[in-house]
Protein backbone atom coordinates (compact mmCIF):
# COMPACT_ATOMS: atom_id res chain seq x y z
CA UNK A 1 84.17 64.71 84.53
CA UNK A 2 84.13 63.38 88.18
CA UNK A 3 87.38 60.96 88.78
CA UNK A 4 86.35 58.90 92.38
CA UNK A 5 87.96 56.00 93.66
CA UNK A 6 86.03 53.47 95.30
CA UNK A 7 82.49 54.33 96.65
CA UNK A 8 79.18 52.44 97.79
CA UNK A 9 78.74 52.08 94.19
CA UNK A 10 80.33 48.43 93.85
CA UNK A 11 77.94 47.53 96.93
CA UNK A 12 74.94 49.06 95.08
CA UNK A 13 75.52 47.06 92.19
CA UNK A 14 76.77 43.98 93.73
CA UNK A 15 73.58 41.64 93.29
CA UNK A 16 73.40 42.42 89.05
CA UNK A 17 77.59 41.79 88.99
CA UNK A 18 77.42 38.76 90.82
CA UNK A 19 75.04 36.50 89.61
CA UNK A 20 73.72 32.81 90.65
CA UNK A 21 75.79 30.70 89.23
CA UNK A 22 73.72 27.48 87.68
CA UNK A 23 72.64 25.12 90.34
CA UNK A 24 74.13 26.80 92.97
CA UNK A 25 71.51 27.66 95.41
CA UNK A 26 70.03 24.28 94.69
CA UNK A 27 73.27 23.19 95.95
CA UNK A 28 73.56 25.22 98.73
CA UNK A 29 69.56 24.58 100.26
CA UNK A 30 70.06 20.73 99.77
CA UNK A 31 72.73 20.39 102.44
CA UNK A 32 71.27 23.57 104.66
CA UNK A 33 68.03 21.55 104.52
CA UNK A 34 69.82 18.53 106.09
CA UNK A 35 71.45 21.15 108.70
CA UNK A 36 68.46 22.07 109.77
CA UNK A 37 66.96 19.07 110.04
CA UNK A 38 70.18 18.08 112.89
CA UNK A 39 68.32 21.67 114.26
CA UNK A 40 71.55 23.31 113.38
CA UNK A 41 72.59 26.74 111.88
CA UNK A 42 74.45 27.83 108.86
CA UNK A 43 77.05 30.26 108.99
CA UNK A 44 77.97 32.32 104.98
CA UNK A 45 81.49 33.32 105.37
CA UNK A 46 82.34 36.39 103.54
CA UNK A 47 78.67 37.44 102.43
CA UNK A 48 78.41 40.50 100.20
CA UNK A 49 75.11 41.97 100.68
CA UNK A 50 73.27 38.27 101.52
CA UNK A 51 73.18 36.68 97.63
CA UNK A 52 72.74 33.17 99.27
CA UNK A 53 72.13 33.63 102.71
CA UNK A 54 68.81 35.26 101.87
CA UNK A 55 67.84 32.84 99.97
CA UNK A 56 68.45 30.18 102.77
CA UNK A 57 66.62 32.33 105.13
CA UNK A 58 63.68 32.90 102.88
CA UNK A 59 63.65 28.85 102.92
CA UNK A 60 63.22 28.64 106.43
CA UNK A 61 67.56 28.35 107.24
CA UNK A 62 68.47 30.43 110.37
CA UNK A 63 71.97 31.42 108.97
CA UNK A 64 74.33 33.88 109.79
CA UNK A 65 76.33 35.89 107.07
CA UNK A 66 79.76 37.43 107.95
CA UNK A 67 81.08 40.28 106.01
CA UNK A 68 84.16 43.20 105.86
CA UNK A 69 82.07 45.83 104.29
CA UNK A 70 80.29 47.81 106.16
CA UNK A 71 78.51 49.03 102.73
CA UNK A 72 77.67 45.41 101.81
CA UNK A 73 76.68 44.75 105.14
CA UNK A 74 74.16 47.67 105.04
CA UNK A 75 72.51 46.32 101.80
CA UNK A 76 71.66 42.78 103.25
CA UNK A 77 70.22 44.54 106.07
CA UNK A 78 67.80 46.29 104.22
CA UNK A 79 66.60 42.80 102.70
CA UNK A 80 65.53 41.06 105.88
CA UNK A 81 64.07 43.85 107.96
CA UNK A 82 61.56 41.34 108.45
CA UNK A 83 63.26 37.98 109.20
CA UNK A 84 64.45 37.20 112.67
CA UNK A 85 66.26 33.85 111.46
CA UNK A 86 69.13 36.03 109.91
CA UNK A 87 71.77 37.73 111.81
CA UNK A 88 74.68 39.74 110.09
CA UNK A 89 77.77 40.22 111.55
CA UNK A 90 80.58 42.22 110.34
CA UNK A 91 83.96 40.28 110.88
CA UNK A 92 87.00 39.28 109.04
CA UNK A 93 87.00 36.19 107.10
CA UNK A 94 90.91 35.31 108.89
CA UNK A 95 89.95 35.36 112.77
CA UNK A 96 86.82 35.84 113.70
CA UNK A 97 84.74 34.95 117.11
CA UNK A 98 81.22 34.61 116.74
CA UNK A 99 80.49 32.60 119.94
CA UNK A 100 77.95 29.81 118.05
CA UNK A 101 78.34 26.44 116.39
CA UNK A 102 77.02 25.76 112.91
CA UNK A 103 76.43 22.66 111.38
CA UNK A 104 76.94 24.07 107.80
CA UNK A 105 79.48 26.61 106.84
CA UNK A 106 79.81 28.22 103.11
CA UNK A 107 82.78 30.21 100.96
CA UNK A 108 80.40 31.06 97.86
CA UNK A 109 81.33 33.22 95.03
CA UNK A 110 85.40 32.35 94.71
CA UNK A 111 85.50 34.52 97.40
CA UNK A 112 88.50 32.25 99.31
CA UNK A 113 90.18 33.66 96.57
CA UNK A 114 90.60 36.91 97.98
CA UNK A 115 93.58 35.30 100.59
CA UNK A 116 96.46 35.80 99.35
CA UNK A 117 98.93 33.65 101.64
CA UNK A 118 99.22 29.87 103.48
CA UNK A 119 98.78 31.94 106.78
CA UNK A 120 95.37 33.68 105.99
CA UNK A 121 94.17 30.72 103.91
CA UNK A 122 94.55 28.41 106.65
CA UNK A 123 93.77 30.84 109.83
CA UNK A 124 90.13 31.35 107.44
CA UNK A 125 89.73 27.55 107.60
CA UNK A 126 90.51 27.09 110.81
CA UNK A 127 88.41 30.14 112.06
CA UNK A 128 85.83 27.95 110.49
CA UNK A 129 86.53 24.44 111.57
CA UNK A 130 86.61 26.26 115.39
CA UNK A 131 82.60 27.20 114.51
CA UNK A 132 81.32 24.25 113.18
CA UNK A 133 79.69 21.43 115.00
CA UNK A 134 81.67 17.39 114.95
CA UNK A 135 80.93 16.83 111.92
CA UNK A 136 79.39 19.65 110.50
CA UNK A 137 80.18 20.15 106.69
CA UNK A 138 82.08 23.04 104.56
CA UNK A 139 81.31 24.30 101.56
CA UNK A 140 84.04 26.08 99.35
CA UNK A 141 83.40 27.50 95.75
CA UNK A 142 86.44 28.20 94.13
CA UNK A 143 87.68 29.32 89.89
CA UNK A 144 89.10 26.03 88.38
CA UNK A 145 91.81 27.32 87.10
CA UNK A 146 92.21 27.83 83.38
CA UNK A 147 96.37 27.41 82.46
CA UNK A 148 95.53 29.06 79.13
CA UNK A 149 94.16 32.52 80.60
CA UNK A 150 96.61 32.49 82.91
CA UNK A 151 99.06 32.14 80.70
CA UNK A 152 97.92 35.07 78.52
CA UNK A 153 98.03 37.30 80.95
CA UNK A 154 101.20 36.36 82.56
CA UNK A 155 102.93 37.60 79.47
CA UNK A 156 100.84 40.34 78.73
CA UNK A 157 102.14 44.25 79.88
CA UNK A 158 100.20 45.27 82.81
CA UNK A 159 97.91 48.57 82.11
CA UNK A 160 96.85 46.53 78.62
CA UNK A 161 92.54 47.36 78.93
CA UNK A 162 89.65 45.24 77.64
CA UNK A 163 86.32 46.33 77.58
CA UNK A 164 83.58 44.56 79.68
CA UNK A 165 80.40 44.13 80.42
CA UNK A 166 78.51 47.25 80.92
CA UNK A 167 75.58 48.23 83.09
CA UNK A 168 73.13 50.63 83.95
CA UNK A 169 73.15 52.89 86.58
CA UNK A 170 70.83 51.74 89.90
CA UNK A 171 70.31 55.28 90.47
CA UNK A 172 70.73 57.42 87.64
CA UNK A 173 69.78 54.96 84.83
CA UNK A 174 72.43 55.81 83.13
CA UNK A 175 75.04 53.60 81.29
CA UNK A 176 78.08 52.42 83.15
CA UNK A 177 81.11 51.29 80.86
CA UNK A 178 83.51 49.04 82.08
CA UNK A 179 87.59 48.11 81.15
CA UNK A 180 89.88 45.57 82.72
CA UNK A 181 93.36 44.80 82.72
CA UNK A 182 94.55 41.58 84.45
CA UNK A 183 97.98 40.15 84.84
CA UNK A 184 99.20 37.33 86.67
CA UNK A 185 102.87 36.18 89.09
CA UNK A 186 103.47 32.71 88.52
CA UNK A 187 105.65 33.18 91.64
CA UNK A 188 103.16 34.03 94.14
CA UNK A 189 99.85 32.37 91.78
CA UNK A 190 98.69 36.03 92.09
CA UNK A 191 95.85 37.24 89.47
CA UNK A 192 95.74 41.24 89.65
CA UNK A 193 92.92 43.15 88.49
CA UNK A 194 92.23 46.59 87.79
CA UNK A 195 89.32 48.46 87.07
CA UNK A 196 88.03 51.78 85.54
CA UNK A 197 84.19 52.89 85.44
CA UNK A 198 82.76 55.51 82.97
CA UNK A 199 79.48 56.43 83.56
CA UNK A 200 77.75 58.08 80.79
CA UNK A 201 75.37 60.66 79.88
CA UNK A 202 72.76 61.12 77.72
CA UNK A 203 75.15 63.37 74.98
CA UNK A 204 78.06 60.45 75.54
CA UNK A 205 79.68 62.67 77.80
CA UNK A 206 81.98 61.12 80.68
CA UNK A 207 80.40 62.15 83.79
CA UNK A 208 82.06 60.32 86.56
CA UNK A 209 84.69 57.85 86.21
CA UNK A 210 85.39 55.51 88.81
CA UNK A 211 89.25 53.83 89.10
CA UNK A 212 89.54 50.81 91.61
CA UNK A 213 93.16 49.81 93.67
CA UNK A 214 94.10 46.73 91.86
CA UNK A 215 92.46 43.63 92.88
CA UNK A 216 94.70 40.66 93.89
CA UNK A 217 93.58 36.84 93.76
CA UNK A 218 95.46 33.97 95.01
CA UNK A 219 95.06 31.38 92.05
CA UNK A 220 94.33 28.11 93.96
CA UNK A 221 94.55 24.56 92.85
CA UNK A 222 93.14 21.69 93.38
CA UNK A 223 95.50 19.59 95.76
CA UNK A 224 96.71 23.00 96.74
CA UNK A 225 93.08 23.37 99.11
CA UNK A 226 92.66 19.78 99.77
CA UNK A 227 96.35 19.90 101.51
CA UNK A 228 94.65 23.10 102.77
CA UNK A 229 91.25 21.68 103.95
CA UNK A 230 93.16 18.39 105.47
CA UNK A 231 95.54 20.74 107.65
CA UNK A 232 92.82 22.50 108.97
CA UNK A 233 91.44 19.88 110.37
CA UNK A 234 88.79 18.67 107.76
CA UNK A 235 87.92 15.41 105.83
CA UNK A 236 87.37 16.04 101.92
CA UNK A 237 84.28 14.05 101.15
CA UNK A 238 83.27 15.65 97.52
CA UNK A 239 85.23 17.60 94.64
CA UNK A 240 83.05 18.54 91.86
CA UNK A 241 83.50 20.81 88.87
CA UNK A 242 79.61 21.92 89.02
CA UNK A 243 76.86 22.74 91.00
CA UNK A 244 75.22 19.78 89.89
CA UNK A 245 77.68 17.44 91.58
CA UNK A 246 79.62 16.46 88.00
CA UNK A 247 83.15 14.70 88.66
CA UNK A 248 86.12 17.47 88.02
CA UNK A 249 87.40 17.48 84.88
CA UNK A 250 89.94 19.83 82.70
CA UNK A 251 87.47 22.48 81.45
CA UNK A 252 84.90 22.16 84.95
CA UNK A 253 83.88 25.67 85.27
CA UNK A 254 84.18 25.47 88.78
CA UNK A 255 86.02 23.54 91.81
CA UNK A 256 83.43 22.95 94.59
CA UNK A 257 84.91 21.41 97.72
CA UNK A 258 82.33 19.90 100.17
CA UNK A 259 84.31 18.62 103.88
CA UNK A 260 83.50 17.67 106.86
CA UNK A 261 84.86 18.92 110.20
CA UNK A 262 86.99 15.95 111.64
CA UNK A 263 87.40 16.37 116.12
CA UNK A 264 90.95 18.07 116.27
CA UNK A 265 93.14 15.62 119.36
């Protein structure tokens, strides 16, 4: 058995890990569609390898998609060889300088989640208001948090595993088997994740096994971003617990935040 810490692997695999969520890229080509009507770009803030930005491109969208990883990066690249209305840039969500305006800007995929402090949460924002257009709109998918999960694994002993979801291979084919642990600082609304891969052969035999750093997620509420969003210099004009634009309720899935860039004095 092979024990590895973190490879390409993750980026591989990203696209079958991280699906669409329902409605969502409905959601997101209704308002690009209105961008680029105003002949204005939109800008994906902390990419992966191009899950939605593709897709806006393939409708016509020039967008830009900003990413860390250089792995991810290298994936979305390979997907639009052939479009000239997509640029990738890799940058980090907190500061970044890309030298363009954008009349749309999106967080998909909870991945605002990934700041962990009032410092990086608002220099991300305001790295974004500083690229949009008067006016131009923001898009930020976040987890609607659920008290009762967190909860359970505020109390629980960290290093406790669970099994999930298991996959297959890209490469070898073969099965990939997955365990969690999570545990969560009311303190600091800190989630922390941690991760071990198994991959499998065809006698059951371990043949790598990959073991992630822990993950940590800032846990962000509701009034939490607006207070967020309204320091930053943007307008909250929607909050909505779906994609398809329901009104946020106690078990909403999700917490979608639509604003619009107000002129900074």
């Amino acid at each position: 058995m092979n024990e590895k810490s973190f490879t390409g692997l993750e980026a591989i695999i990203y696209d079958e890990q991280v699906p669409d969520w329902p409605g969502e890229i409905d959601f997101y080509r209704e308002m690009a569609l209105q961008t680029k009507e105003r002949g204005e770009a939109v800008l994906e803030v902390a990419c992966g390898t191009g899950r939605v930005a593709v897709k806006l491109a393939e409708a016509g969208m020039r967008v830009t998609g900003l990413e860390l990883s250089s792995e991810m990066l290298d994936i979305a690249r390979q997907k639009t060889k052939a479009m000239p209305n997509v640029r990738w840039v890799q940058g980090n969500m907190r500061t970044f300088d890309l030298n363009e305006r954008f009349g749309l800007a999106l967080i998909p995929g909870h991945s605002f989640l990934f700041l962990l402090t009032p410092e990086d949460q608002l220099s991300c924002l305001e790295s974004i208001h500083r690229h949009l257009t008067p006016g131009g709109m923001l898009v930020a998918h976040l987890d609607h948090q659920d008290l009762g999960w967190l909860g359970e694994i505020g109390t629980k002993k960290y290093g406790v595993f669970e099994a999930g979801k298991g996959f297959k291979h890209p490469q070898t084919g073969n099965v990939i088997h997955t365990t969690y642990s999570w545990s969560y600082d009311r303190c600091t609304q800190i989630a922390i994740q941690k991760r071990v891969w198994e991959e499998v052969g065809q006698e059951g035999e371990v043949l790598h096994r990959w073991v992630w750093e822990p993950e940590k997620f800032h846990c962000v509420f509701r009034y939490e971003m607006e207070h967020l969003l309204v320091r930053s210099g943007f307008e909250v004009v929607g909050v909505y617990g779906d994609f398809f634009k329901q009104e946020l309720g106690n078990d909403s899935p999700d917490l979608i935040f639509v604003a619009k860039a107000r002129e900074k004095k």
